[in-house]
Protein backbone atom coordinates (compact mmCIF):
# COMPACT_ATOMS: atom_id res chain seq x y z
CA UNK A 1 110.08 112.49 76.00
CA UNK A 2 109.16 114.35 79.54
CA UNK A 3 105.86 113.90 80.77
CA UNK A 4 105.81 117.30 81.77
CA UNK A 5 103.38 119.42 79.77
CA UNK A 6 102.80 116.37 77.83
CA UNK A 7 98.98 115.21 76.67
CA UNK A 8 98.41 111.29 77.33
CA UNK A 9 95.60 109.24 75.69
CA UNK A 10 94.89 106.09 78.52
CA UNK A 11 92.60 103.30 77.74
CA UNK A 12 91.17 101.62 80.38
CA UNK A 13 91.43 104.11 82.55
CA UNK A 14 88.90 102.72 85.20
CA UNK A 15 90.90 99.95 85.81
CA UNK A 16 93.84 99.55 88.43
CA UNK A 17 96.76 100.37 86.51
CA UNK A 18 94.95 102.65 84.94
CA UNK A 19 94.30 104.63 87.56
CA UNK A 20 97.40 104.31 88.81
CA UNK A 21 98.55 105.77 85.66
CA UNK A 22 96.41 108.84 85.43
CA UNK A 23 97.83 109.51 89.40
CA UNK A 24 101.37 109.24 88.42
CA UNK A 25 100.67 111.30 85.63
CA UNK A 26 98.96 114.21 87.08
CA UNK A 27 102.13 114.28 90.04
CA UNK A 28 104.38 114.87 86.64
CA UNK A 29 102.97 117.16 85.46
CA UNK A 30 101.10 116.38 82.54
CA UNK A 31 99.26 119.11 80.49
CA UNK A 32 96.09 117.38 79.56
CA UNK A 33 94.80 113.24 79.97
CA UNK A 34 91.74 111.90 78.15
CA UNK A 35 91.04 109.22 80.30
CA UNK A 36 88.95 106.90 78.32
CA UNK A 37 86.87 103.75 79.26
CA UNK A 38 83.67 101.81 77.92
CA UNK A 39 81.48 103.22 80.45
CA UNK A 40 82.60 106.94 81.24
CA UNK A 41 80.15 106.19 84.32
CA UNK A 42 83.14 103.54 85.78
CA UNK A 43 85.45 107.30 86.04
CA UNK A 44 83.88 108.31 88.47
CA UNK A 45 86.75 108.29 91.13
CA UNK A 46 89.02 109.63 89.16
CA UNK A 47 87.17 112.66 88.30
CA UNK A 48 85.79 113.55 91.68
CA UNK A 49 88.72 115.87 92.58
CA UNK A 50 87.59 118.22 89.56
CA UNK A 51 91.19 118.52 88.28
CA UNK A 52 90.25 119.84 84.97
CA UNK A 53 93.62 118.30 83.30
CA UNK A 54 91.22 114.94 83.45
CA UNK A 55 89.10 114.56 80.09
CA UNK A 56 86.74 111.99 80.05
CA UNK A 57 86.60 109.81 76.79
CA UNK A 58 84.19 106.75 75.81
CA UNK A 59 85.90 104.50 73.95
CA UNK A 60 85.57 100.41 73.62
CA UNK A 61 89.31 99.79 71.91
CA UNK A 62 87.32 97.05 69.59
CA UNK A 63 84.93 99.16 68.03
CA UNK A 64 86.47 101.15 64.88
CA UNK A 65 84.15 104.08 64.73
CA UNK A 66 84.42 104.68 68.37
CA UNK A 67 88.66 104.48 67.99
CA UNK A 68 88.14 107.01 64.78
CA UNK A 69 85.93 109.51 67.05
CA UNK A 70 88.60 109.56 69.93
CA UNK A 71 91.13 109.91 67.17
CA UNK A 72 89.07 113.21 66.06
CA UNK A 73 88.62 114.74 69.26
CA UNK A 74 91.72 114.10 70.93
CA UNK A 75 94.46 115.27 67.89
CA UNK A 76 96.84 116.75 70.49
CA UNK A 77 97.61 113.54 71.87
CA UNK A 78 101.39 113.34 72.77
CA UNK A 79 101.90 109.69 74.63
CA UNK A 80 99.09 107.25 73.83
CA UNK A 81 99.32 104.45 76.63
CA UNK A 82 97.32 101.61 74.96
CA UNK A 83 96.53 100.03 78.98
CA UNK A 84 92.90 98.13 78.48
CA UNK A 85 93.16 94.79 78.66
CA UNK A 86 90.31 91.51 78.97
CA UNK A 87 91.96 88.49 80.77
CA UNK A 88 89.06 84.99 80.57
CA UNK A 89 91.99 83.22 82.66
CA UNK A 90 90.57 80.00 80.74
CA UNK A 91 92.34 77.06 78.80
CA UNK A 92 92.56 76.56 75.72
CA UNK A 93 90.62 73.25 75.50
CA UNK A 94 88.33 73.38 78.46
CA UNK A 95 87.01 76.84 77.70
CA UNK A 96 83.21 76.28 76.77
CA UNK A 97 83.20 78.22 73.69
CA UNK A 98 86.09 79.87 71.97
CA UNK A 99 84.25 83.48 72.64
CA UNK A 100 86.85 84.71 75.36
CA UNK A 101 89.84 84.31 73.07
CA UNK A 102 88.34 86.30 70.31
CA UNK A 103 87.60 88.91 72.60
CA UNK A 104 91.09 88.50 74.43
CA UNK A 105 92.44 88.89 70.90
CA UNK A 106 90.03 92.17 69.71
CA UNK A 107 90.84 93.72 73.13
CA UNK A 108 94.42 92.66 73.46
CA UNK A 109 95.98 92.93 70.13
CA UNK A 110 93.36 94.50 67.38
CA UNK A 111 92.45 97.46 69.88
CA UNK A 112 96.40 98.26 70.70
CA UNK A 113 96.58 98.37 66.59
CA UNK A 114 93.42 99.98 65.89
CA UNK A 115 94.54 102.99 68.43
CA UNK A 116 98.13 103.27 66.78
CA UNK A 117 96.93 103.48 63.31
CA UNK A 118 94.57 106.16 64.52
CA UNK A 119 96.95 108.06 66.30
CA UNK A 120 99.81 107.77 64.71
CA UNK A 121 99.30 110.98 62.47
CA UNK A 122 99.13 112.92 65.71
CA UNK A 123 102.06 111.59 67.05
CA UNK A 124 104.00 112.42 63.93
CA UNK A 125 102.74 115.93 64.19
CA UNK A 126 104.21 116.45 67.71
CA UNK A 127 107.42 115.56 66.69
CA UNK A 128 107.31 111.88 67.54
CA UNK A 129 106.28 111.29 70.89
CA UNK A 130 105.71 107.77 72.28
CA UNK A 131 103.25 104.99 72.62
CA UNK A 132 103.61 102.64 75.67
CA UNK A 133 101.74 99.22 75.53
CA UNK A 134 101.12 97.15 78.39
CA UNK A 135 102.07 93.90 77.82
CA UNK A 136 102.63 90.79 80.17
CA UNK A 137 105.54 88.76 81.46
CA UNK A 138 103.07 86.20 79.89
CA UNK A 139 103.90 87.41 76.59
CA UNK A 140 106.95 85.43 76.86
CA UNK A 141 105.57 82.86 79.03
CA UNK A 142 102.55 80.51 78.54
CA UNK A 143 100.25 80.28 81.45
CA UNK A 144 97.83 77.03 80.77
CA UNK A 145 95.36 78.68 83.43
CA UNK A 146 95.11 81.94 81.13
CA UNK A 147 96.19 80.30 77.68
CA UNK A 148 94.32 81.90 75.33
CA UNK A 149 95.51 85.51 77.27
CA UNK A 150 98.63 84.20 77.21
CA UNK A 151 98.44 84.13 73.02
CA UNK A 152 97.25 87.53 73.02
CA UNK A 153 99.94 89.36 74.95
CA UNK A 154 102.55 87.11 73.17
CA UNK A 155 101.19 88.76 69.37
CA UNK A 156 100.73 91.85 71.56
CA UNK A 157 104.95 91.55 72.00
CA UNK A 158 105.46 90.67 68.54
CA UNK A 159 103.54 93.40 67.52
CA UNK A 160 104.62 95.79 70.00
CA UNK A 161 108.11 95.16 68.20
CA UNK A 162 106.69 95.81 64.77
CA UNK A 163 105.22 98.99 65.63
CA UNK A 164 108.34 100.50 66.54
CA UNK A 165 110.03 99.76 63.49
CA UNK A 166 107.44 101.10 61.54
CA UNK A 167 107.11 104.41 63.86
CA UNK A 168 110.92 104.94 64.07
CA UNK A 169 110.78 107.02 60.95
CA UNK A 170 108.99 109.39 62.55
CA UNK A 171 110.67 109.23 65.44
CA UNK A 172 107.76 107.69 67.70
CA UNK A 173 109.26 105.94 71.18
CA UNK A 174 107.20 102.68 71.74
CA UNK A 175 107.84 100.78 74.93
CA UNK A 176 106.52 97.65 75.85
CA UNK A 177 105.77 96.61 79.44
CA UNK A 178 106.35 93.20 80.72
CA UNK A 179 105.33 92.83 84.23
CA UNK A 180 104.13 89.78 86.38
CA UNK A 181 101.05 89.90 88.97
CA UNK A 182 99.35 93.25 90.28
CA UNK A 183 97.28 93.76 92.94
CA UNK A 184 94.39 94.74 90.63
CA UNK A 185 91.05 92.92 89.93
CA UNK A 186 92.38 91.19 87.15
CA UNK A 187 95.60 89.96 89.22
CA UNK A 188 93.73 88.98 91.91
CA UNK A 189 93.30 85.72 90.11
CA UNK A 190 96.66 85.20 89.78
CA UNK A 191 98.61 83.80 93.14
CA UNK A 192 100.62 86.29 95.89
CA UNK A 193 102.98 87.97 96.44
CA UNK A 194 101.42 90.55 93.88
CA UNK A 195 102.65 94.12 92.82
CA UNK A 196 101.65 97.70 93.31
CA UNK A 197 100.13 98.92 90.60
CA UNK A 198 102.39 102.17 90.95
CA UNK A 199 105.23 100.03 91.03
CA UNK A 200 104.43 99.04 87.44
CA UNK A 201 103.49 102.61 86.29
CA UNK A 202 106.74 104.06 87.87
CA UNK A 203 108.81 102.10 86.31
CA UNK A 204 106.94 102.41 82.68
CA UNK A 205 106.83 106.01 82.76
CA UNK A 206 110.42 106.12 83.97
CA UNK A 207 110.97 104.53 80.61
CA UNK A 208 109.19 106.98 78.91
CA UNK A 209 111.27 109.70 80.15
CA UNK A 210 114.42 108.20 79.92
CA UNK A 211 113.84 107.62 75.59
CA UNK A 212 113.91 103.80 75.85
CA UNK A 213 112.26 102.50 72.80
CA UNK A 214 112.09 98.99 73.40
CA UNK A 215 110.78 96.44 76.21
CA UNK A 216 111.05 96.97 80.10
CA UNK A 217 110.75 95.26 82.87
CA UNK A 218 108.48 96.86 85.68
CA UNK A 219 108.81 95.93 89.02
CA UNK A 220 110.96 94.09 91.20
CA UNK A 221 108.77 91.00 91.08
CA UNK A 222 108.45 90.88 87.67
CA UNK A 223 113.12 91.18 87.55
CA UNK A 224 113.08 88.29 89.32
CA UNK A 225 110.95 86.34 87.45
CA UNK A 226 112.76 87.49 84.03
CA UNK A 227 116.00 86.60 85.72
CA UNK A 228 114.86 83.24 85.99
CA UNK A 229 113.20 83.14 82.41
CA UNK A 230 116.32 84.04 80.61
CA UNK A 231 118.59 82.25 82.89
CA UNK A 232 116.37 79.14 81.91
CA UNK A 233 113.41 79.74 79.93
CA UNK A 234 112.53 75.86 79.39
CA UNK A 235 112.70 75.60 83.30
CA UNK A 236 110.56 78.77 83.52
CA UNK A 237 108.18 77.09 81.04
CA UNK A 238 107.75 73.84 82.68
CA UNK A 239 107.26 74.92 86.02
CA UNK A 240 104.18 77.03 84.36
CA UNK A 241 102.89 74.34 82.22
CA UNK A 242 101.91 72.79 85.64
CA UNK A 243 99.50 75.50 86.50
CA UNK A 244 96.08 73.86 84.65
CA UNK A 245 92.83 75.24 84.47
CA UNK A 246 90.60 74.36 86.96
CA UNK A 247 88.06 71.45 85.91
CA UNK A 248 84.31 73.04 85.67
């Protein structure tokens, strides 16, 4: 699909890729972008320039009535880029509690299937269109650090590729995006070198536009370090296993 004249539905809007998104967006000439968040407050920055293509949308991807009301309002909705994310970056055994998973998990994998049930109808009535899901090159890859996160984007990957066989009858794209580090509050806890978040976005809408329906790779960074996972994925594995969490 072209992004051109297109109208995009992206969670977490506030965030750094999100914004990124919105920007790269806007420059291709989308028609119309709810840009949703918790906290319509956080949007702020993005809506200062008064571009009235922006439309601001609250919306917490774990709570059902709020993904139903978004769903209502926004039935024109042509690419639905399911971007919010929650990252504890805690083990799996030294966590205190086992509260940060279940939220990685609502966030992570219930609210990217919660907002393609809801849209898919709209989608359909488009013609199709195409839902892009930001995963993680940690999807494939288990970072002790971020363990439980690391569970999340990997049954955000396997459902990613269920999605897509389910939406194919109607003709739905749905991309997923692997991609390493970004320079974005959440990557900040991860080590340098780190990405652009346009690099990511470029990439992912490039995707978009081209009619892939499957996973991508965004970012040089993040080639390399696929290059090395499939080249060796034990090796890839082992080197990560040594990254712990941090004793409290």
């Amino acid at each position: 699909m072209k992004i051109s004249g297109s109208v995009v539905l992206v969670t977490g809007a506030n965030g750094g890729i999100g914004r990124a998104y919105v920007a790269e967006l806007l420059a291709r000439g989308a028609a119309k972008i709810y840009v949703a968040a918790r906290d319509t407050a956080s949007l702020g920055e993005l809506l200062k320039s008064g571009d009235r293509r922006l439309v601001p949308l609250p919306l917490d991807v774990t709570d059902p009535d709020q993904v139903a009301a978004a769903a209502g309002v926004a039935k024109d909705v042509t690419l639905l880029i399911n971007n919010a994310g929650f990252a504890a970056f805690q083990g799996a055994l030294s966590a205190p509690t086992i509260d940060d998973a279940r939220r990685e998990m609502e966030v992570n994998y219930f609210g990217t299937l919660e907002l393609t049930r809801a849209f898919a109808a709209s989608l359909a009535a488009s013609g199709g269109g195409a839902v892009l899901n930001m995963l993680s090159m940690l999807a494939l890859i288990s970072l002790p650090m971020a363990a439980t996160y690391s569970a999340s984007k990997a049954a955000s990957l396997s459902l990613t590729r269920s999605l897509r066989a389910e939406l194919g009858a109607q003709h739905t794209q749905v991309v997923g995006v692997f991609a390493v580090q970004t320079d974005t509050a959440m990557g900040a806890k991860l080590p340098e070198p780190r990405m652009t978040p346009h690099e990511v976005v470029a990439d992912a809408l490039d995707a978009i536009e081209a009619g892939t329906s499957d996973e991508i790779v965004a970012g040089a960074q993040s080639r390399g370090m696929y290059q090395k996972f499939t080249a060796d994925p034990k090796a890839v594995q082992a080197m990560m296993s040594t990254r712990l969490p941090k004793a409290a």
